[in-house]
N, C-alpha and C. Protein backbone atom coordinates (compact mmCIF):
# COMPACT_ATOMS: atom_id res chain seq x y z
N UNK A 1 11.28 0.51 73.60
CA UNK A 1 11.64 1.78 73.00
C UNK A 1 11.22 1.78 71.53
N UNK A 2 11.08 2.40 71.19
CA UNK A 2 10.03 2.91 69.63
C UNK A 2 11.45 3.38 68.84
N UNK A 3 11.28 2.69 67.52
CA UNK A 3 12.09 3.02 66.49
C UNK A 3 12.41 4.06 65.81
N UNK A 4 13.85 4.68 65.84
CA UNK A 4 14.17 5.79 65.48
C UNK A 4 14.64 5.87 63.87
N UNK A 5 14.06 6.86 62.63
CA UNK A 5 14.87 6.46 61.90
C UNK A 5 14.71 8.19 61.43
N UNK A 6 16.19 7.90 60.67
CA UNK A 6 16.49 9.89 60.48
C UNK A 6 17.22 9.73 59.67
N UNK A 7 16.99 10.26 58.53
CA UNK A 7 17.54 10.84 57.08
C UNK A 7 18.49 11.80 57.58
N UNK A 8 20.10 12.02 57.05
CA UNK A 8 20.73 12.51 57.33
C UNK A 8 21.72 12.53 56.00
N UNK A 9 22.22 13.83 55.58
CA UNK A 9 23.19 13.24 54.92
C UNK A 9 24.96 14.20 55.22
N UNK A 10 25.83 13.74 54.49
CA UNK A 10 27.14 14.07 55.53
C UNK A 10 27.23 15.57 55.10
N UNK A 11 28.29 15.56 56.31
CA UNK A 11 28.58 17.09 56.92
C UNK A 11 27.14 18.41 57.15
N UNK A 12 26.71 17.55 57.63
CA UNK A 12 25.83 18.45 58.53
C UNK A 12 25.53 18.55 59.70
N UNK A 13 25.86 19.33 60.15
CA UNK A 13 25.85 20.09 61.59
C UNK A 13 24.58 19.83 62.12
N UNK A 14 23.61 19.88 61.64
CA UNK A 14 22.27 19.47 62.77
C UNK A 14 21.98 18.37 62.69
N UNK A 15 22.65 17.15 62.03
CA UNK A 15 22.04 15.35 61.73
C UNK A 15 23.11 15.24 63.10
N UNK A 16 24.34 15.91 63.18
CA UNK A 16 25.36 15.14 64.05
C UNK A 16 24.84 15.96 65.20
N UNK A 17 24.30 16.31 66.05
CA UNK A 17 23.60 16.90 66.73
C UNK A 17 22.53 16.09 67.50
N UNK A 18 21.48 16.01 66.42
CA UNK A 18 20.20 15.19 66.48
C UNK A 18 20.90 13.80 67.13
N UNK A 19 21.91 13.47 66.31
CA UNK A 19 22.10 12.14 65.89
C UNK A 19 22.88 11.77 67.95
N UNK A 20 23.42 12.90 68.24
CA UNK A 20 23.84 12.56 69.74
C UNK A 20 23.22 12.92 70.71
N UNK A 21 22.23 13.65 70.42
CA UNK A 21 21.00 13.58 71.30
C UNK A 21 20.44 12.51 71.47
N UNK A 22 19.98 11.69 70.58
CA UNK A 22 19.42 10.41 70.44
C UNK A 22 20.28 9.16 70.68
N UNK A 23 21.79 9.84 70.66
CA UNK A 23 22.19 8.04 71.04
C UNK A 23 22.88 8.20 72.68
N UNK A 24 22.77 9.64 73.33
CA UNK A 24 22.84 9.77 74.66
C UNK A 24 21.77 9.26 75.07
N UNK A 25 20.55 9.32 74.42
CA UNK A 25 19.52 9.11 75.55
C UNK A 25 19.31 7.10 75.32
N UNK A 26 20.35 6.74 74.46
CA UNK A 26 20.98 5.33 74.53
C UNK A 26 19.57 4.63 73.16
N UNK A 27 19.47 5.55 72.37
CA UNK A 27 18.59 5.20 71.52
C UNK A 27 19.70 4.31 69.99
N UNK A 28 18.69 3.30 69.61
CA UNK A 28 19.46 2.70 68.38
C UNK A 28 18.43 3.39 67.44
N UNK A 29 19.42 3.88 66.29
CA UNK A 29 18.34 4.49 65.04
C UNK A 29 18.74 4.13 64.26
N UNK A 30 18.08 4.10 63.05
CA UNK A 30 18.23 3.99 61.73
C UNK A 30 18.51 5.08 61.11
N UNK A 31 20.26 5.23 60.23
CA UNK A 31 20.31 6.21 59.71
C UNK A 31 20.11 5.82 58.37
N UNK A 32 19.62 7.04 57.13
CA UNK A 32 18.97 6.66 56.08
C UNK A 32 20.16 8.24 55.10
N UNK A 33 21.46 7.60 54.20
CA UNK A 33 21.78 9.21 53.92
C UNK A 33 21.06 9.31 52.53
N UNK A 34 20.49 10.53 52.72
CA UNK A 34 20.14 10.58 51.31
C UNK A 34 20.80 11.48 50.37
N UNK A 35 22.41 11.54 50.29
CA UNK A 35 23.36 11.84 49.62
C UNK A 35 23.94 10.68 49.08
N UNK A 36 23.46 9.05 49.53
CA UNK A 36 23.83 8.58 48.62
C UNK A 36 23.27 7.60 47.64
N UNK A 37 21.68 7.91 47.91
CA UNK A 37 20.61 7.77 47.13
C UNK A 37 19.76 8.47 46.80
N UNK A 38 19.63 8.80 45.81
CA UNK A 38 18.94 10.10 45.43
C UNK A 38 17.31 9.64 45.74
N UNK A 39 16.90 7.96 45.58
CA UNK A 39 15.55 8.33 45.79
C UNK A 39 14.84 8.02 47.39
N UNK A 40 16.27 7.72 48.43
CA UNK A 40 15.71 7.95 49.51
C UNK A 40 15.45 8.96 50.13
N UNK A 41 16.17 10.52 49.28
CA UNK A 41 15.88 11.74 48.98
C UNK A 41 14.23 12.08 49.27
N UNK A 42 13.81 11.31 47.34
CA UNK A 42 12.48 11.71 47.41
C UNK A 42 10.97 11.12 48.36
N UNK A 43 11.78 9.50 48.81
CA UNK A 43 10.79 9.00 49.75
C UNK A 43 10.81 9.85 51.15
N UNK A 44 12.09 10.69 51.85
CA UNK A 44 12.13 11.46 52.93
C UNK A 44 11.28 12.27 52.65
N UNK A 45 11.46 13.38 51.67
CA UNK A 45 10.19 14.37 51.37
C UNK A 45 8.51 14.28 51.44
N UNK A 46 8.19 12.73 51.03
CA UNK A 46 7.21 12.30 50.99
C UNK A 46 6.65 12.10 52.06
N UNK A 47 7.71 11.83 53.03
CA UNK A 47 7.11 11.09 54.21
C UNK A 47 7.18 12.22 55.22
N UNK A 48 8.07 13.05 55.23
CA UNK A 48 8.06 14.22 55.80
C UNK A 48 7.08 15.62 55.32
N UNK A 49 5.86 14.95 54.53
CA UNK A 49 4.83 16.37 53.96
C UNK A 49 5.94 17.07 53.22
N UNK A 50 6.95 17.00 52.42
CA UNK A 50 7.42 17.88 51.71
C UNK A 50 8.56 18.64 52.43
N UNK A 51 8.93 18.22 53.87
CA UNK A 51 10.22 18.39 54.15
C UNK A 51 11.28 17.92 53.27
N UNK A 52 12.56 18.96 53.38
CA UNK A 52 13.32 18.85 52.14
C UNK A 52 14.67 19.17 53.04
N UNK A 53 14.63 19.40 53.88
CA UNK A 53 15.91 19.63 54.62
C UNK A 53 16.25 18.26 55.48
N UNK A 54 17.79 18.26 55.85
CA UNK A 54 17.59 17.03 56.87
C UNK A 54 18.52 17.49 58.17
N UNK A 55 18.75 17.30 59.08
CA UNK A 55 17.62 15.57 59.13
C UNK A 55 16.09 15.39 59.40
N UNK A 56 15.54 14.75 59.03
CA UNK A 56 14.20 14.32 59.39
C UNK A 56 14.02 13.11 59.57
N UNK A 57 13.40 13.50 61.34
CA UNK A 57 13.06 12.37 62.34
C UNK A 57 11.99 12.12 62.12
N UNK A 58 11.57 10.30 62.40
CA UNK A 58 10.93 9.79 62.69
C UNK A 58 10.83 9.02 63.80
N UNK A 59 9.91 9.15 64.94
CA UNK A 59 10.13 8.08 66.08
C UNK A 59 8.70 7.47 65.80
N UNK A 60 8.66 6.07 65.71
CA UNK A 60 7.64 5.15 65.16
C UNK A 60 7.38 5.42 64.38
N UNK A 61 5.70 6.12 63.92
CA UNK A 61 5.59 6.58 62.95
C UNK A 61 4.92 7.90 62.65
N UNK A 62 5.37 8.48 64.29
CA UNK A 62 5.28 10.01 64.15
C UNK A 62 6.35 10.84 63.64
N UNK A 63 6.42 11.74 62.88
CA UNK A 63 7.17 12.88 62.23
C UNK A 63 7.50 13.92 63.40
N UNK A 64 8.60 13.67 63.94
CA UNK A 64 9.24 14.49 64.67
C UNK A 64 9.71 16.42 63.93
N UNK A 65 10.34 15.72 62.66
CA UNK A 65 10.19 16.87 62.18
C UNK A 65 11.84 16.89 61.86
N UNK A 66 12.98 18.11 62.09
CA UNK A 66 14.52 18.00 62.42
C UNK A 66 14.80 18.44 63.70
N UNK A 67 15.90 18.72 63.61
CA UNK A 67 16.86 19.13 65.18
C UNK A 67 15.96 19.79 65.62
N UNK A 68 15.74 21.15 65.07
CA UNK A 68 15.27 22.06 66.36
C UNK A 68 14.44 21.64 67.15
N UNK A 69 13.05 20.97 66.20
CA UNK A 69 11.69 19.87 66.66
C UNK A 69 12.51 19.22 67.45
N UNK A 70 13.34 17.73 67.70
CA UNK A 70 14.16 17.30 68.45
C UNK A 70 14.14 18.11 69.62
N UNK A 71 15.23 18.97 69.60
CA UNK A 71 15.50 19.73 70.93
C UNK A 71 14.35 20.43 71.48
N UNK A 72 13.43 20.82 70.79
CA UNK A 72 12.41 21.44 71.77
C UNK A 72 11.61 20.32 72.21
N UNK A 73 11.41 19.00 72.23
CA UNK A 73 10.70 18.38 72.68
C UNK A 73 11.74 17.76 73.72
N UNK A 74 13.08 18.07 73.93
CA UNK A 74 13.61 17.39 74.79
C UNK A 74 13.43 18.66 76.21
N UNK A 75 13.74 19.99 75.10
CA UNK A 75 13.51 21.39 76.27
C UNK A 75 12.04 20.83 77.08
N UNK A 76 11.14 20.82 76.59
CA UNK A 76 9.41 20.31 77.10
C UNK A 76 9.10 19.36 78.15
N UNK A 77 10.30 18.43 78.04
CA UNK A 77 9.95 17.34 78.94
C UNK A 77 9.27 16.26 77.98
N UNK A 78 9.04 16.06 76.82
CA UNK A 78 8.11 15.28 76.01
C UNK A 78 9.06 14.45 75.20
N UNK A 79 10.34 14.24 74.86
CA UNK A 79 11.27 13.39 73.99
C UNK A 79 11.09 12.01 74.85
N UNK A 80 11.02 12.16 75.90
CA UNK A 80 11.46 10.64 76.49
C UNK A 80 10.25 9.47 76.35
N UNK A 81 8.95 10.30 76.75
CA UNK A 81 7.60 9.49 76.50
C UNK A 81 7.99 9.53 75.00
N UNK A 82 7.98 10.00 74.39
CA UNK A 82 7.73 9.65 72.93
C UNK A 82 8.46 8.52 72.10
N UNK A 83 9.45 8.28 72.99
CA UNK A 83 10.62 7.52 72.61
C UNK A 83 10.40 6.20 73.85
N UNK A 84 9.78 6.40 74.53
CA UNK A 84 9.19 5.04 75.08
C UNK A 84 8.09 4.60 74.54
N UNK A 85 7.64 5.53 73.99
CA UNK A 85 5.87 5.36 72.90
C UNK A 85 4.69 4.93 73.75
């Protein structure tokens, strides 16, 4: 299974979301908050093309994107290959 890691920071409604989508489908991730480092903030943006919202997924070292990206690739049929890599 291919490594999950997702910038999240608290009380947000779409990281805790994302975040049980991904550990139903029995996935271990890496959470990263960037509320309590400001410059894992600016490395998320970087790595996400200038995404600035969170959460932002990464599975390996494709850019999933956030939740909605998430859920529509699970709507597709395409989350599970991607997450077997």
């Amino acid at each position: 299974m291919q490594s999950v890691e997702i910038y999240t920071s608290p009380f947000c409604g779409f990281c805790v979301a994302a975040k049980r989508l991904l550990k139903k489908k029995g996935v271990k991730l890496s959470e990263i908050d960037v509320a309590v480092d400001p410059s894992k903030r600016q490395e998320m943006m970087a790595r996400a093309h200038g995404g600035h919202t969170v959460p932002q997924i990464f599975v390996g070292d494709i850019h999933v994107g956030g939740c909605d990206e998430l859920y529509a690739l699970e709507r597709a049929g395409k989350l599970d290959a991607l997450l077997e890599g």
